[in-house]
C-alpha atoms as a PDB file:
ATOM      1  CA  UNK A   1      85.851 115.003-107.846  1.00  0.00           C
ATOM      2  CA  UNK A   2      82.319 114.612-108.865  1.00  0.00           C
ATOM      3  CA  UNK A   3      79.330 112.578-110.569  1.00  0.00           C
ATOM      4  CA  UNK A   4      78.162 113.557-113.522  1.00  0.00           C
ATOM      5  CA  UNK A   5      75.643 113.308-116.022  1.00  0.00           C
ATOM      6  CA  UNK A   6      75.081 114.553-119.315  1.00  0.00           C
ATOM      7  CA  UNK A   7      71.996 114.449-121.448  1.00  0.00           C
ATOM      8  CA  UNK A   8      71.070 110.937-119.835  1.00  0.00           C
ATOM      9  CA  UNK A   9      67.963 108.928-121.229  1.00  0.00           C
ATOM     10  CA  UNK A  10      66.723 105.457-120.035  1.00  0.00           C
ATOM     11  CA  UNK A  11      64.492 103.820-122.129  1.00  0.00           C
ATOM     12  CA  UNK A  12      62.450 100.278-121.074  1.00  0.00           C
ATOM     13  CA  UNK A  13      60.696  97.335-121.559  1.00  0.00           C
ATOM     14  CA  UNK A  14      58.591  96.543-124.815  1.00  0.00           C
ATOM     15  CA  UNK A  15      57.367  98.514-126.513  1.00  0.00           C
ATOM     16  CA  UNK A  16      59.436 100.976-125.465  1.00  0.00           C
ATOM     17  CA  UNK A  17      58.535 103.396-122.748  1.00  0.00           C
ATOM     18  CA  UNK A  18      61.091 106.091-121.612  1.00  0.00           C
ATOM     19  CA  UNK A  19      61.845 106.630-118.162  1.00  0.00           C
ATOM     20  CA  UNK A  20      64.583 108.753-118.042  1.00  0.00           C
ATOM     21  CA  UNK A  21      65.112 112.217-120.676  1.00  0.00           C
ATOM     22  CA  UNK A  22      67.634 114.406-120.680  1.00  0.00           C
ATOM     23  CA  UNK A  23      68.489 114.293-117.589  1.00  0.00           C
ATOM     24  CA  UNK A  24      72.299 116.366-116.807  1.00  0.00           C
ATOM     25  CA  UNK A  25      73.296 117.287-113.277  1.00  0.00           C
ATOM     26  CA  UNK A  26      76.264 117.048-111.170  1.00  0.00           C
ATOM     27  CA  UNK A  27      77.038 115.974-107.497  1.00  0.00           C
ATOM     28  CA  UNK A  28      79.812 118.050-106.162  1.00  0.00           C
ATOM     29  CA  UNK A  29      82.745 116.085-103.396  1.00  0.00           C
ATOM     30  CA  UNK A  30      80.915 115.907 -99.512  1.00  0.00           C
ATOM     31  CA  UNK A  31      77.510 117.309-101.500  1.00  0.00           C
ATOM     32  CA  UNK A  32      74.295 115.274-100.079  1.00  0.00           C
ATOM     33  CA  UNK A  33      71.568 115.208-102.368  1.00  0.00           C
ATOM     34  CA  UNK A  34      68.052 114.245-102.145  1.00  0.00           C
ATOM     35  CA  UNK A  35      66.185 112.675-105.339  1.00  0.00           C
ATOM     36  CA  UNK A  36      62.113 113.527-104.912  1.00  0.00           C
ATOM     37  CA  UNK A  37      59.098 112.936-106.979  1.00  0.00           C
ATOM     38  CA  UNK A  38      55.964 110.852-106.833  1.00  0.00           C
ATOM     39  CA  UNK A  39      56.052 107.248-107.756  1.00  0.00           C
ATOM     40  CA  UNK A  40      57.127 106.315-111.281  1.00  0.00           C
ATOM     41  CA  UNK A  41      59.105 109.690-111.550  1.00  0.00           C
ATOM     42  CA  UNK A  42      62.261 108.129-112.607  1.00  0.00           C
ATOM     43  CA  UNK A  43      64.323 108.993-109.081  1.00  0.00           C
ATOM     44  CA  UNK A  44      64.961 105.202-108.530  1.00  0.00           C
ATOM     45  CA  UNK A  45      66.454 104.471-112.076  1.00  0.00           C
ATOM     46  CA  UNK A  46      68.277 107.555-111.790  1.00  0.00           C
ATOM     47  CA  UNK A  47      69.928 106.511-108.970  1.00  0.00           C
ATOM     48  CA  UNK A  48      70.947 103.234-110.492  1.00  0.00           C
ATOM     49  CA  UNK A  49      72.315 104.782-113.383  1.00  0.00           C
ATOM     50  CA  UNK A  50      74.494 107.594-111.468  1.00  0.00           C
ATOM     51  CA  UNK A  51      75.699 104.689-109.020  1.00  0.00           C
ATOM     52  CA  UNK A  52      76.780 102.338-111.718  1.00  0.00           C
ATOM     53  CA  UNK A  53      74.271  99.613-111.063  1.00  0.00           C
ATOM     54  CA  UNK A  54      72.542 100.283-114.680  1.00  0.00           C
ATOM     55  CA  UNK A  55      73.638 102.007-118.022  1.00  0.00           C
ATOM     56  CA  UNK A  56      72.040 104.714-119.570  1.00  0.00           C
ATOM     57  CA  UNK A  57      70.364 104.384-123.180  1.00  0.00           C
ATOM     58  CA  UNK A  58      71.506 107.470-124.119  1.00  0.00           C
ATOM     59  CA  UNK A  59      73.993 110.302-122.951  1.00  0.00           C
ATOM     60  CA  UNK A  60      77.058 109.252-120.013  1.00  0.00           C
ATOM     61  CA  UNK A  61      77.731 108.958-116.105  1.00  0.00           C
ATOM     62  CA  UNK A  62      80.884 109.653-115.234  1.00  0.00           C
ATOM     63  CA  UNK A  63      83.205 109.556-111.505  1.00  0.00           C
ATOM     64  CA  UNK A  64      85.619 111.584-110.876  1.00  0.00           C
ATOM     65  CA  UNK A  65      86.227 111.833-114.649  1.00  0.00           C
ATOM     66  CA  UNK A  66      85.986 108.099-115.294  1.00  0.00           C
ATOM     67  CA  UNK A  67      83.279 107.321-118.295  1.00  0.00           C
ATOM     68  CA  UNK A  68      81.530 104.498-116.288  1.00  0.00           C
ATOM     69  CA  UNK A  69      80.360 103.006-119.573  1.00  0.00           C
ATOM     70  CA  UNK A  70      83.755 102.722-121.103  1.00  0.00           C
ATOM     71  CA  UNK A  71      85.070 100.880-117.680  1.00  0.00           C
ATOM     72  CA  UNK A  72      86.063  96.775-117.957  1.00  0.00           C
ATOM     73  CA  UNK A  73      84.364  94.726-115.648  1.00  0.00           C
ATOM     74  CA  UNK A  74      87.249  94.482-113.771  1.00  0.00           C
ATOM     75  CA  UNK A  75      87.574  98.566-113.132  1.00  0.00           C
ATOM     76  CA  UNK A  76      83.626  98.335-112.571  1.00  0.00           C
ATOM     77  CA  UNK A  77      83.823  95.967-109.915  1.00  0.00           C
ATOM     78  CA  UNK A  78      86.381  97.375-108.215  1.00  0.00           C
ATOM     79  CA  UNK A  79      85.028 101.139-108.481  1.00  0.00           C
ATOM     80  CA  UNK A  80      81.675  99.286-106.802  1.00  0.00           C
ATOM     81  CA  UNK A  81      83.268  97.520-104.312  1.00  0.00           C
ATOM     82  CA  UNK A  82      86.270 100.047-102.917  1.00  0.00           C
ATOM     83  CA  UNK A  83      84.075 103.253-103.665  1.00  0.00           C
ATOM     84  CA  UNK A  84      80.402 103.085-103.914  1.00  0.00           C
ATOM     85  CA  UNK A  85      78.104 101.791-101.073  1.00  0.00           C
ATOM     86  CA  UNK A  86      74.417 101.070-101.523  1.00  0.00           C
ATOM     87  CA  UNK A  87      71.968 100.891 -99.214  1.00  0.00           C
ATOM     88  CA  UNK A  88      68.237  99.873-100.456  1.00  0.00           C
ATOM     89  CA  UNK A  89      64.925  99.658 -98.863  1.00  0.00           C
ATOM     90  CA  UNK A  90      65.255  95.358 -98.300  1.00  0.00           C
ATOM     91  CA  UNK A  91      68.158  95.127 -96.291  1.00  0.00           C
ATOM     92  CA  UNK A  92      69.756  91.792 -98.648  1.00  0.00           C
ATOM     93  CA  UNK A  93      71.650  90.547 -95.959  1.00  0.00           C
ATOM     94  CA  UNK A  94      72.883  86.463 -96.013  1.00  0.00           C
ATOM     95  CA  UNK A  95      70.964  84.582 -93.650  1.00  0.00           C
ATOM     96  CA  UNK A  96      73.889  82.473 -93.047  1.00  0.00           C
ATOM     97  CA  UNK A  97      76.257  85.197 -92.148  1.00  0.00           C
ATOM     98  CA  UNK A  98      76.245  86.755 -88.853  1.00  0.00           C
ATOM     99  CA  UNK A  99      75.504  90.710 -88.348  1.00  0.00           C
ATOM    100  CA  UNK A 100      79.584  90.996 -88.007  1.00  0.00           C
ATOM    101  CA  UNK A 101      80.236  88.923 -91.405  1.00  0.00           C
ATOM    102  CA  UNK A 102      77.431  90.420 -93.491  1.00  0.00           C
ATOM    103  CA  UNK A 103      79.056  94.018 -92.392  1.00  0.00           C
ATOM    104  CA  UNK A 104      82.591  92.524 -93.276  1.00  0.00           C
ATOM    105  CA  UNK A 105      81.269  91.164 -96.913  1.00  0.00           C
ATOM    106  CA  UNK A 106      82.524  93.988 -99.149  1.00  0.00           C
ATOM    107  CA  UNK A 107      85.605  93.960 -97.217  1.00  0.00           C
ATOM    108  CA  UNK A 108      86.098  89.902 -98.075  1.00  0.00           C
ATOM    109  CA  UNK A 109      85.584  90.578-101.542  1.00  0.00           C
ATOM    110  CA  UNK A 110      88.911  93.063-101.787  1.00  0.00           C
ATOM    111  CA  UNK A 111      90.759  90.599 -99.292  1.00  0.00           C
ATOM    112  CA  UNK A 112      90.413  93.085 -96.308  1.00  0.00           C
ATOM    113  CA  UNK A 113      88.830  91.321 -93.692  1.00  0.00           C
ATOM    114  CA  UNK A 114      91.027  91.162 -91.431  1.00  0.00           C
ATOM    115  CA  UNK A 115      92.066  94.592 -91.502  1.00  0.00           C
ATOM    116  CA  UNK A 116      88.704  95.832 -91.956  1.00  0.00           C
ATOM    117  CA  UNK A 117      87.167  93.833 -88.928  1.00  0.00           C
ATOM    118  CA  UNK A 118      87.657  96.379 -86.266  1.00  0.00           C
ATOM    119  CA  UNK A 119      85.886  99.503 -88.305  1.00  0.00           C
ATOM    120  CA  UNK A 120      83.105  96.935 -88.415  1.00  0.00           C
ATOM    121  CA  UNK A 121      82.614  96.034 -85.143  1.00  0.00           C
ATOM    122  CA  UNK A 122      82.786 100.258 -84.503  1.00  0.00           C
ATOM    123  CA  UNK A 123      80.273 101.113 -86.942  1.00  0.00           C
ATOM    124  CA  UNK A 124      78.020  97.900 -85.663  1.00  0.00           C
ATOM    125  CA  UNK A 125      78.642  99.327 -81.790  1.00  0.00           C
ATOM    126  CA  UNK A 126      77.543 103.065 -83.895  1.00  0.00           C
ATOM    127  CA  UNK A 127      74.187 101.513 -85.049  1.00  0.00           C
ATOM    128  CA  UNK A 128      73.487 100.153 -81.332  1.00  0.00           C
ATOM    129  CA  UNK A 129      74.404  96.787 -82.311  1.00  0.00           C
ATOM    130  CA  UNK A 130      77.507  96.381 -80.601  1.00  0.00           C
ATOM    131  CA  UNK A 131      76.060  93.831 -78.537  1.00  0.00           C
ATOM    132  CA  UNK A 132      74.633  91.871 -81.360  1.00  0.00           C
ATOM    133  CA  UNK A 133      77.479  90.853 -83.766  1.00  0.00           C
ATOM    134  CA  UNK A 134      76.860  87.092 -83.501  1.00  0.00           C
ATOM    135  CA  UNK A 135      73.185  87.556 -84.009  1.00  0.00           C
ATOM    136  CA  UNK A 136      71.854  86.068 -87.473  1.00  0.00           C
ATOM    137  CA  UNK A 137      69.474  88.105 -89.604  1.00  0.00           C
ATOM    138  CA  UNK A 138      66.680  85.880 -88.400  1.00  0.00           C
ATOM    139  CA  UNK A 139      67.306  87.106 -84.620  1.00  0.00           C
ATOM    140  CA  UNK A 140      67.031  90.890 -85.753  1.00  0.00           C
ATOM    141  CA  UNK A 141      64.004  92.754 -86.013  1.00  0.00           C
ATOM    142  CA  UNK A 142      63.534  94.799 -89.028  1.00  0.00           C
ATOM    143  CA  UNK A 143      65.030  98.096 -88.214  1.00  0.00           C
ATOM    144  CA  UNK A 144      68.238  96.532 -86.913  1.00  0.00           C
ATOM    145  CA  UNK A 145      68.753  94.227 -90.175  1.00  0.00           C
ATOM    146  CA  UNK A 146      68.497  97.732 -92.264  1.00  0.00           C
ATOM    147  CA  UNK A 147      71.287  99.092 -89.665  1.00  0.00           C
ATOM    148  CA  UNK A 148      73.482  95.965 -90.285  1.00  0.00           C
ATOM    149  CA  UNK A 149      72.964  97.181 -93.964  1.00  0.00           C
ATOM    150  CA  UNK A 150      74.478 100.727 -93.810  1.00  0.00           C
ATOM    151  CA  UNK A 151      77.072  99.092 -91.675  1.00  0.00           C
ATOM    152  CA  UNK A 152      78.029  97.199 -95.024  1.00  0.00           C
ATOM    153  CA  UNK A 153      77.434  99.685 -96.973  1.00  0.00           C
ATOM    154  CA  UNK A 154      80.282 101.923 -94.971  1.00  0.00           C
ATOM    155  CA  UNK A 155      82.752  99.897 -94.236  1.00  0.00           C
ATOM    156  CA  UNK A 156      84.964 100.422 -97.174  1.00  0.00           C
ATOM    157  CA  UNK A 157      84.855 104.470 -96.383  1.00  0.00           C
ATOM    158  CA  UNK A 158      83.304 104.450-100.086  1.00  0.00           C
ATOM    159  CA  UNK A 159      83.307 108.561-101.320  1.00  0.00           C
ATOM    160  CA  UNK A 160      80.000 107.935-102.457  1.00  0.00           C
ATOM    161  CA  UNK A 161      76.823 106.138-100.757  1.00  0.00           C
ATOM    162  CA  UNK A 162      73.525 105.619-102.757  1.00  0.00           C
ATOM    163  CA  UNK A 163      70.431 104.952-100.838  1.00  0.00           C
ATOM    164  CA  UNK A 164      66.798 104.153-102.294  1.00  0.00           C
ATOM    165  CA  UNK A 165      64.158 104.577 -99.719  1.00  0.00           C
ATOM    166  CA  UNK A 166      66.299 103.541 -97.176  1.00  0.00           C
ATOM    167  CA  UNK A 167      63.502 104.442 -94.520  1.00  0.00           C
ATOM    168  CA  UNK A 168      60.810 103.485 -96.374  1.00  0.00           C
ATOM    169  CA  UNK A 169      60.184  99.895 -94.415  1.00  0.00           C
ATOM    170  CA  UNK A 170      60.921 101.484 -90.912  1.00  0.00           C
ATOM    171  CA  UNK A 171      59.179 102.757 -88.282  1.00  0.00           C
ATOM    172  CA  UNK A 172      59.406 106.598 -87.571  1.00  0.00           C
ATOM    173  CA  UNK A 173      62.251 105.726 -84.866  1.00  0.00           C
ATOM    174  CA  UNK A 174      64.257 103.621 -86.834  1.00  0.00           C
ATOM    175  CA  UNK A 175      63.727 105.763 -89.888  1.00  0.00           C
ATOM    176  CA  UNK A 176      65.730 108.645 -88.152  1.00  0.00           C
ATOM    177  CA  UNK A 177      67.964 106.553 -86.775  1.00  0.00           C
ATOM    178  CA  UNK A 178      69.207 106.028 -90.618  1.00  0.00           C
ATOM    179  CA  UNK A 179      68.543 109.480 -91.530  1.00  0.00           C
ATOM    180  CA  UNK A 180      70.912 110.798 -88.302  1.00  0.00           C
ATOM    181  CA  UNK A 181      73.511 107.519 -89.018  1.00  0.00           C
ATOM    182  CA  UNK A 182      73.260 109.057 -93.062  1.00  0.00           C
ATOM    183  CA  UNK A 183      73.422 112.852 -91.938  1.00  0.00           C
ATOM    184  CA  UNK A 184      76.795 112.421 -89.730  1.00  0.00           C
ATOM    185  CA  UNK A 185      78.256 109.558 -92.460  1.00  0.00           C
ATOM    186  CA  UNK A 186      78.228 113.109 -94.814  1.00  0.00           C
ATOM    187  CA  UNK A 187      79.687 115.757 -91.924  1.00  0.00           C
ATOM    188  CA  UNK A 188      82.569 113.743 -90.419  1.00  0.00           C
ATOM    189  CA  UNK A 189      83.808 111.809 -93.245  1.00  0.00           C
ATOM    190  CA  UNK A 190      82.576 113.917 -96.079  1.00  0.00           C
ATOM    191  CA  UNK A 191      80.955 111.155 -98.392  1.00  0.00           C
ATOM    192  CA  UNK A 192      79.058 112.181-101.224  1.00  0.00           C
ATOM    193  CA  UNK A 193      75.153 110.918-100.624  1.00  0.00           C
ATOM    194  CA  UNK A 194      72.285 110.767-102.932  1.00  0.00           C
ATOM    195  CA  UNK A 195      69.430 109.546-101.179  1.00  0.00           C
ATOM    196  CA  UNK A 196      66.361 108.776-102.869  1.00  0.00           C
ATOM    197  CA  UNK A 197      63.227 109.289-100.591  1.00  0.00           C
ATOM    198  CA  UNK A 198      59.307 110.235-100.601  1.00  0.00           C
ATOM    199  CA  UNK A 199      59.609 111.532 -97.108  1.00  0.00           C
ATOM    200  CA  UNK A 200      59.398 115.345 -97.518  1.00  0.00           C
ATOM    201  CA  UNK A 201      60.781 115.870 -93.828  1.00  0.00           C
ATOM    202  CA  UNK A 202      63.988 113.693 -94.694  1.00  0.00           C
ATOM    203  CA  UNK A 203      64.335 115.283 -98.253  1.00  0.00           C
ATOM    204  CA  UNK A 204      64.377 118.685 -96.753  1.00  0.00           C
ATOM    205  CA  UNK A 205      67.536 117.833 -94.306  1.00  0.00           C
ATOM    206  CA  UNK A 206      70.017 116.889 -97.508  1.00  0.00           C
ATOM    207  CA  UNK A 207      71.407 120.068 -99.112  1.00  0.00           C
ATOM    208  CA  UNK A 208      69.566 120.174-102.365  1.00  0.00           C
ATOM    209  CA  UNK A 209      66.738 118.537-103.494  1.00  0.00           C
ATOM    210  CA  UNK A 210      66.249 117.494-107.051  1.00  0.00           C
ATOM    211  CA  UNK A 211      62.899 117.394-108.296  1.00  0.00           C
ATOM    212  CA  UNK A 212      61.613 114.767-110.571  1.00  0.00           C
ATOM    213  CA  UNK A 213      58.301 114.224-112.660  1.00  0.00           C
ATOM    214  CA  UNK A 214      57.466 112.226-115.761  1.00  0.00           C
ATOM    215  CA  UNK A 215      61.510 111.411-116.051  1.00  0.00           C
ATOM    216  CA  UNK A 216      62.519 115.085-115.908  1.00  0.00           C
ATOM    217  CA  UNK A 217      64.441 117.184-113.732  1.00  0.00           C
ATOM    218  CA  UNK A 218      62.026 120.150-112.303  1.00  0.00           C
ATOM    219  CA  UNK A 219      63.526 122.953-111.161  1.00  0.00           C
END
């Protein structure tokens, strides 16, 4: 079971202005992977393309040997929502919902809330928030709202978990509080990360690095 992509181009905007070329790689089952380059690279868009969230211009993403691009709607959503989580640098949590029912979203949208509430409330107590389940977004300071975040993002056990500059709002604490919450999501339950970051010291703890400049791949 894998991710990948073949000869993958993205191009933008008008006029035209390519972002993405030639891009092939794989990510192996349990692999975490770190996406690096300087700002305007291309990492972010790759990311979105590899997780689903956009479509290549040219070339194909595929998981575990499904063409994404030839998926319905319906198979899309449901390969999103049962076995991809995102996490991004804004936490997008509902302001409405308490720390407990923004972790439980993903898990309302398949009709497994109720099953699903008790992982919640374990991976909310595993993110020191065990005590703050009630609490609305609001009533959270910044670093906890991002750990509410990769609560949601985890509690569907998705294979694979995408993060873009998940750190990259934090404070040096909180940032390796992800980075240790990301590092042990990988070891015990073996899900496939790709983690998009401009911290060097993060980058170096995934197991490869992939390289990007001007839209390329660098060895």
């Amino acid at each position: 079971m894998a991710i990948v992509a073949e000869h993958v181009d993205k191009v933008l905007g008008s006029p035209p202005s390519r972002v993405l070329t030639d891009i092939s790689l794989r990510v192996d089952d349990g692999e975490f992977v770190a996406l690096t380059g300087r700002s305007g690279s291309g990492k972010s868009t790759l990311l979105y393309v590899l997780s689903s969230l956009d479509t290549p211009s040219a070339g194909s993403v595929s998981i575990d040997g499904m063409d994404v691009g030839r998926l319905s709607p319906t198979e899309l959503s449901r390969l999103r929502n049962e076995q991809i989580g995102f996490v991004f640098q804004f936490h997008y949590l509902i302001a409405e919902l308490t720390a407990l029912e923004n972790v439980l979203l993903p898990a309302r949208r398949s009709g497994q809330e109720r099953t699903r509430r008790e992982y919640a409330e374990s991976l909310l107590e595993r993110v020191g928030l065990g005590r703050k389940l009630d609490r609305l977004p609001r009533q959270l300071s910044g670093g906890e709202q991002q750990r509410v975040a990769i609560a949601r993002s985890l509690v569907m056990e998705p294979r694979y978990l995408f993060a873009d500059e998940p750190t990259g709002a934090l404070d040096s604490i909180n940032g390796e509080a992800v980075m240790k919450m990301l590092e042990e999501t990988n070891r015990e339950k073996r899900t496939s990360i790709v983690l998009v970051t401009h911290e060097p010291d993060f980058a170096a703890r995934a197991k490869r690095q992939i390289h990007l400049a001007d839209g390329k791949i660098i060895e």
